[in-house]
Protein backbone atom coordinates (compact mmCIF):
# COMPACT_ATOMS: atom_id res chain seq x y z
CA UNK A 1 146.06 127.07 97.66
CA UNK A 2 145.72 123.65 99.19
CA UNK A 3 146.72 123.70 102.93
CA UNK A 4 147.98 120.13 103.84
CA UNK A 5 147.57 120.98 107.54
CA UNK A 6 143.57 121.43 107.14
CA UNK A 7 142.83 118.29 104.22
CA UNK A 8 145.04 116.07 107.14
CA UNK A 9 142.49 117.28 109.76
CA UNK A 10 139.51 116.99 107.95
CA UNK A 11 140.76 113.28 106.82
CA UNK A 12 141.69 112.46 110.66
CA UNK A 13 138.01 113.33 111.71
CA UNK A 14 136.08 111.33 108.77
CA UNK A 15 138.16 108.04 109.78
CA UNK A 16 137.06 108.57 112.85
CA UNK A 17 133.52 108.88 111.67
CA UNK A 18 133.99 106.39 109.73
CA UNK A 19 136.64 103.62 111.26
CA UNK A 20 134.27 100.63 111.77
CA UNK A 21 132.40 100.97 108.62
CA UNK A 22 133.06 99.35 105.04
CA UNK A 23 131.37 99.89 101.94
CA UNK A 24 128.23 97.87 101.38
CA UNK A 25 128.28 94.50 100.82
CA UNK A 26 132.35 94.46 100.64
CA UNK A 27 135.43 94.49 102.83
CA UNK A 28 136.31 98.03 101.55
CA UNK A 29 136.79 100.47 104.52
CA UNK A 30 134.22 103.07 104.41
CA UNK A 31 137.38 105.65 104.28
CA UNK A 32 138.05 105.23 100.42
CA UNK A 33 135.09 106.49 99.91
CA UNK A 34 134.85 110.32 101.26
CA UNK A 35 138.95 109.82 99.98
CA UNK A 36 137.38 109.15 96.46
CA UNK A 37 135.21 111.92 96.71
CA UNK A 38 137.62 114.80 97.77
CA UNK A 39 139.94 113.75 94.68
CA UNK A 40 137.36 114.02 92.19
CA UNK A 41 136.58 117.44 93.96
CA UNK A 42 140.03 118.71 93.59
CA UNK A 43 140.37 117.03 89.84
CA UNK A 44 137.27 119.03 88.85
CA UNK A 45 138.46 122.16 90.51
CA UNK A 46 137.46 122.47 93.28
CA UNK A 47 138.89 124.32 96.22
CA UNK A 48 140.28 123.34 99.78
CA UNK A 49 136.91 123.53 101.32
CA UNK A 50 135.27 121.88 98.80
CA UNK A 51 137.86 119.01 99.28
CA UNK A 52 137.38 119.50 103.16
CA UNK A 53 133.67 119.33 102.53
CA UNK A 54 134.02 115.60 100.37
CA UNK A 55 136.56 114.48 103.24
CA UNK A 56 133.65 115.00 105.72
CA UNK A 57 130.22 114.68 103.37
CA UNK A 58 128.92 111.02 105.36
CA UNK A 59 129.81 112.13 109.02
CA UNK A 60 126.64 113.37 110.08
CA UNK A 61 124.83 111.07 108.36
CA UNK A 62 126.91 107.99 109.29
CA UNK A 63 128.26 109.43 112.37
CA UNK A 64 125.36 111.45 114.11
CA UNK A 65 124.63 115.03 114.76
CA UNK A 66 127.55 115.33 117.39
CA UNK A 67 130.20 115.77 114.45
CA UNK A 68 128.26 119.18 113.37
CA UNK A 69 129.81 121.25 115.94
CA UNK A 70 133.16 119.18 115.61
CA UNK A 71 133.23 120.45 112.12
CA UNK A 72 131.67 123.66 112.19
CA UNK A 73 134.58 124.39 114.96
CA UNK A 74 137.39 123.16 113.26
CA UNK A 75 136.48 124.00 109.62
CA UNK A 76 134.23 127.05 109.69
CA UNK A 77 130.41 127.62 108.69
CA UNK A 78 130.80 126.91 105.18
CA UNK A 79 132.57 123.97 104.90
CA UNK A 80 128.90 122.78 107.39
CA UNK A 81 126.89 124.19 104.78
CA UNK A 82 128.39 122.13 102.60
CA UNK A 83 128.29 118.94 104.69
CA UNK A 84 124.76 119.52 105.54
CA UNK A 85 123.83 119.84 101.81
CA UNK A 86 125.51 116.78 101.37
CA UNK A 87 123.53 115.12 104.03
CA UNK A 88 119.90 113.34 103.28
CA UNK A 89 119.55 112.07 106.99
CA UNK A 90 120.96 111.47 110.34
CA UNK A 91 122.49 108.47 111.45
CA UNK A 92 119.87 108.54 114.34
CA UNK A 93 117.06 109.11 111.85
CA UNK A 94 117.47 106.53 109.68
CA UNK A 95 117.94 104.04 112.79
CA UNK A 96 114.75 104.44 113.62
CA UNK A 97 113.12 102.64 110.91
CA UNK A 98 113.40 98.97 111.79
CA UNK A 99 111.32 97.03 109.15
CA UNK A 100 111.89 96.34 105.52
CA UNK A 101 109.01 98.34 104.83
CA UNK A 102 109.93 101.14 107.31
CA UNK A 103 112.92 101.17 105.53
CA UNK A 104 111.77 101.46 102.32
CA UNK A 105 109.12 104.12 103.06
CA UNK A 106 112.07 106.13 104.93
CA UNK A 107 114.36 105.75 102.32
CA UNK A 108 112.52 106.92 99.74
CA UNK A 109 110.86 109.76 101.31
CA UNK A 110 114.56 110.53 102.40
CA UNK A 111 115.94 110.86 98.59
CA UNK A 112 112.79 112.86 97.40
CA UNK A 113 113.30 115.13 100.08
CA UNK A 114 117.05 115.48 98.90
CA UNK A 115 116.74 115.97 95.53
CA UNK A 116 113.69 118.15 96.12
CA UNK A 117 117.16 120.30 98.15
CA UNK A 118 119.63 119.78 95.18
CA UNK A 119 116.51 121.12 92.85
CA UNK A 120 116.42 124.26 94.85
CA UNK A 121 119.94 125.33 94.90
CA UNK A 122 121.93 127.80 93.14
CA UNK A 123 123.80 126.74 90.09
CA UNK A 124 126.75 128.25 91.48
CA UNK A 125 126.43 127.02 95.12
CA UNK A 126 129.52 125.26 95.92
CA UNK A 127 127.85 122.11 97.32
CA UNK A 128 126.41 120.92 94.26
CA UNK A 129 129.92 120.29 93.08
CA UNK A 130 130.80 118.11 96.01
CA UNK A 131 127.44 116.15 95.96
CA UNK A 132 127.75 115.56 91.91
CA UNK A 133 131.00 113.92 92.80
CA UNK A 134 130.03 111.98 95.39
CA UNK A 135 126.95 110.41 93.30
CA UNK A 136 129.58 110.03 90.68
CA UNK A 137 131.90 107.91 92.93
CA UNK A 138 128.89 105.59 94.07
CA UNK A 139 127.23 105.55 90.15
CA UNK A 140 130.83 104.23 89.16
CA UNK A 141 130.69 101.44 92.25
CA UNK A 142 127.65 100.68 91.46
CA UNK A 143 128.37 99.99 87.91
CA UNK A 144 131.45 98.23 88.70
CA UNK A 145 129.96 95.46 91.09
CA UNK A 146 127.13 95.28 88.42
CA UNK A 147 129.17 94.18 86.43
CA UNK A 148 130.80 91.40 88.67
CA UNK A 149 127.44 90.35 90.44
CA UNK A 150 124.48 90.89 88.23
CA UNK A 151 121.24 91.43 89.10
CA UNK A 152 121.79 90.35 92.88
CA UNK A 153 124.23 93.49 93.48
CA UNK A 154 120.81 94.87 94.40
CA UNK A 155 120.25 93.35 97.53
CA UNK A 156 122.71 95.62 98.73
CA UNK A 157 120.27 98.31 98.54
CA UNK A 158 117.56 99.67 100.21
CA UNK A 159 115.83 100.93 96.64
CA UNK A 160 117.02 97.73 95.14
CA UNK A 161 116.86 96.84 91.49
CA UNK A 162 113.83 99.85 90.73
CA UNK A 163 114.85 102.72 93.49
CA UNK A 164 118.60 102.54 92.90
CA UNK A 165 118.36 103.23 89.13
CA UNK A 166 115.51 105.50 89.75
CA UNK A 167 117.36 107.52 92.21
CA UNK A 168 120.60 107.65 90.00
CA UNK A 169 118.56 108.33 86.69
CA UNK A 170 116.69 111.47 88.48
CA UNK A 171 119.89 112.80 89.85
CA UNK A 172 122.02 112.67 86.77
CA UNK A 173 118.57 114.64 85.14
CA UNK A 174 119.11 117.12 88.44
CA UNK A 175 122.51 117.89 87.92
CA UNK A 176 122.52 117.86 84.11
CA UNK A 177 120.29 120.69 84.34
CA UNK A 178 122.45 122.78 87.31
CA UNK A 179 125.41 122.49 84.57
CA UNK A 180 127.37 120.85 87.65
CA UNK A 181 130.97 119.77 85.93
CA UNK A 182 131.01 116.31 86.94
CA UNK A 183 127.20 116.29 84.75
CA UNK A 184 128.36 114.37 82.11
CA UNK A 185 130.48 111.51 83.49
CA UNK A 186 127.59 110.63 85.87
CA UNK A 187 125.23 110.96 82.81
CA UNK A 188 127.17 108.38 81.03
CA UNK A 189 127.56 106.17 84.87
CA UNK A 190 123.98 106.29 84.99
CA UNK A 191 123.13 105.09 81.47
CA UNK A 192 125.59 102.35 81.85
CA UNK A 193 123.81 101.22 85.03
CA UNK A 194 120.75 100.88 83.16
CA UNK A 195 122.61 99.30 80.41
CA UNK A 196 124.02 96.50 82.51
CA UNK A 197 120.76 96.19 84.87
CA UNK A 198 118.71 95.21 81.88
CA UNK A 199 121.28 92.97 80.70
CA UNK A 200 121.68 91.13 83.98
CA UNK A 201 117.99 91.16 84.43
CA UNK A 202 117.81 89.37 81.29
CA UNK A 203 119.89 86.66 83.10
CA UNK A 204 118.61 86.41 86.19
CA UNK A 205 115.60 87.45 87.74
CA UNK A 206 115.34 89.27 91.20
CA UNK A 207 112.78 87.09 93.63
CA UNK A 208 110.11 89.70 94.93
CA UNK A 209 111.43 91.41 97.64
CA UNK A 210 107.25 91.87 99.12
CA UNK A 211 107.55 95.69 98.70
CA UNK A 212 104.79 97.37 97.26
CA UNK A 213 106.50 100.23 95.35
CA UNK A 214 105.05 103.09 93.17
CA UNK A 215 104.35 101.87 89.49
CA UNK A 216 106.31 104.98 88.40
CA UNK A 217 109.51 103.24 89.98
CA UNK A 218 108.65 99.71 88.53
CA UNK A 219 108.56 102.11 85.03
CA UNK A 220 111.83 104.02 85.31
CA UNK A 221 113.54 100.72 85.89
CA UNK A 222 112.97 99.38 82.27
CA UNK A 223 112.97 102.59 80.44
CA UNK A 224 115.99 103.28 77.93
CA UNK A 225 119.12 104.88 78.89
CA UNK A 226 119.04 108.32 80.09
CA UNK A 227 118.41 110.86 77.54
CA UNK A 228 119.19 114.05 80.01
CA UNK A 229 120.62 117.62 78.21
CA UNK A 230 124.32 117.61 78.81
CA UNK A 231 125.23 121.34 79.40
């Protein structure tokens, strides 16, 4: 049972959170995302603390460790769990790095780390259902401004071009293999992504960013669409 009281409190504190931001690159409050999230949650099943979970999934990490209590208080222990899983870094944390190259070296160690943490859970924790959704909203953004923008969408991105479809590919692989339900949509996100990179890439070539990145990044960029077990 849904209880409207709760999903309006947990919405309330994530605009908040969340009130200056917009998505990146566009004039989309930040809000429609963790909104987008929560519905998926509830379309695939999910329960009310699930949904509570998607409502709040960025506050710590956009916010800052204050909002832990906040919603540990006001939501109970395992709707944090959930956040927390959810959460690859603090909003201080990742302030910290201040050059392009600081940023690249602490995003990346930031995502290994994470997925390293989704590789590790239970199939049947409740948080990999939230986090599957809310790589599924951002795959589908992705893909959609892609689409629109080319190959220059990925200036956007800390990863660009290489690191975003890297990340994406290895997560689709991660959750494939948990059996999480939103699996296969972000399976067939993903591959689209690489589709529609390759295609724009064909078009119009990315200028060197001067990041020295990992030749198995450079490699997973121009491999063929995803070829993960669907279960």
């Amino acid at each position: 049972m849904i209880e409207n009281d709760r999903l309006a409190a947990a919405l309330a504190l994530a605009h908040e959170a969340h009130r200056t931001q917009k998505r990146k690159g566009t004039d989309i409050p930040y809000i429609a995302h963790p909104m987008a999230v929560a519905s998926l949650v509830l379309e695939y099943g999910g329960s009310e603390d699930q949904a509570i979970a998607a409502l709040l999934h960025d506050t710590i990490e956009d916010g800052g460790e204050a909002y832990a209590d906040r919603i540990g208080e006001a939501f109970g222990p395992e709707v944090l769990a959930m956040v927390r899983d959810c959460t690859d870094g603090s909003f201080e944390h990742k302030a910290a790095a201040r050059t392009p190259h600081a940023k690249y070296a602490e995003w990346k160690a930031r995502k290994q780390a994470y997925m390293q943490h989704l590789r590790t859970m239970p199939a049947d924790s409740p948080s990999l259902l939230v986090s599957a959704c809310d790589k599924l909203h951002n795959a589908r953004a992705i893909l959609a401004d892609l689409r629109l923008l080319g190959d220059a969408l990925f200036t956007r991105f800390t990863g660009r071009r290489d690191g975003t479809l890297w990340y994406y590919d290895e997560l689709a692989g991660i959750f494939a293999d948990k059996g999480a339900a939103p699996a296969r949509s972000l399976n067939r996100a993903v591959a689209a992504m690489h589709a529609e990179a390759s295609h724009a890439q064909a078009s119009s070539r990315m200028p060197s960013d001067g990041i020295d990145r990992p030749c198995n990044l450079d490699q997973s960029a121009t491999k063929p669409p995803l070829a993960h077990p669907l279960l």
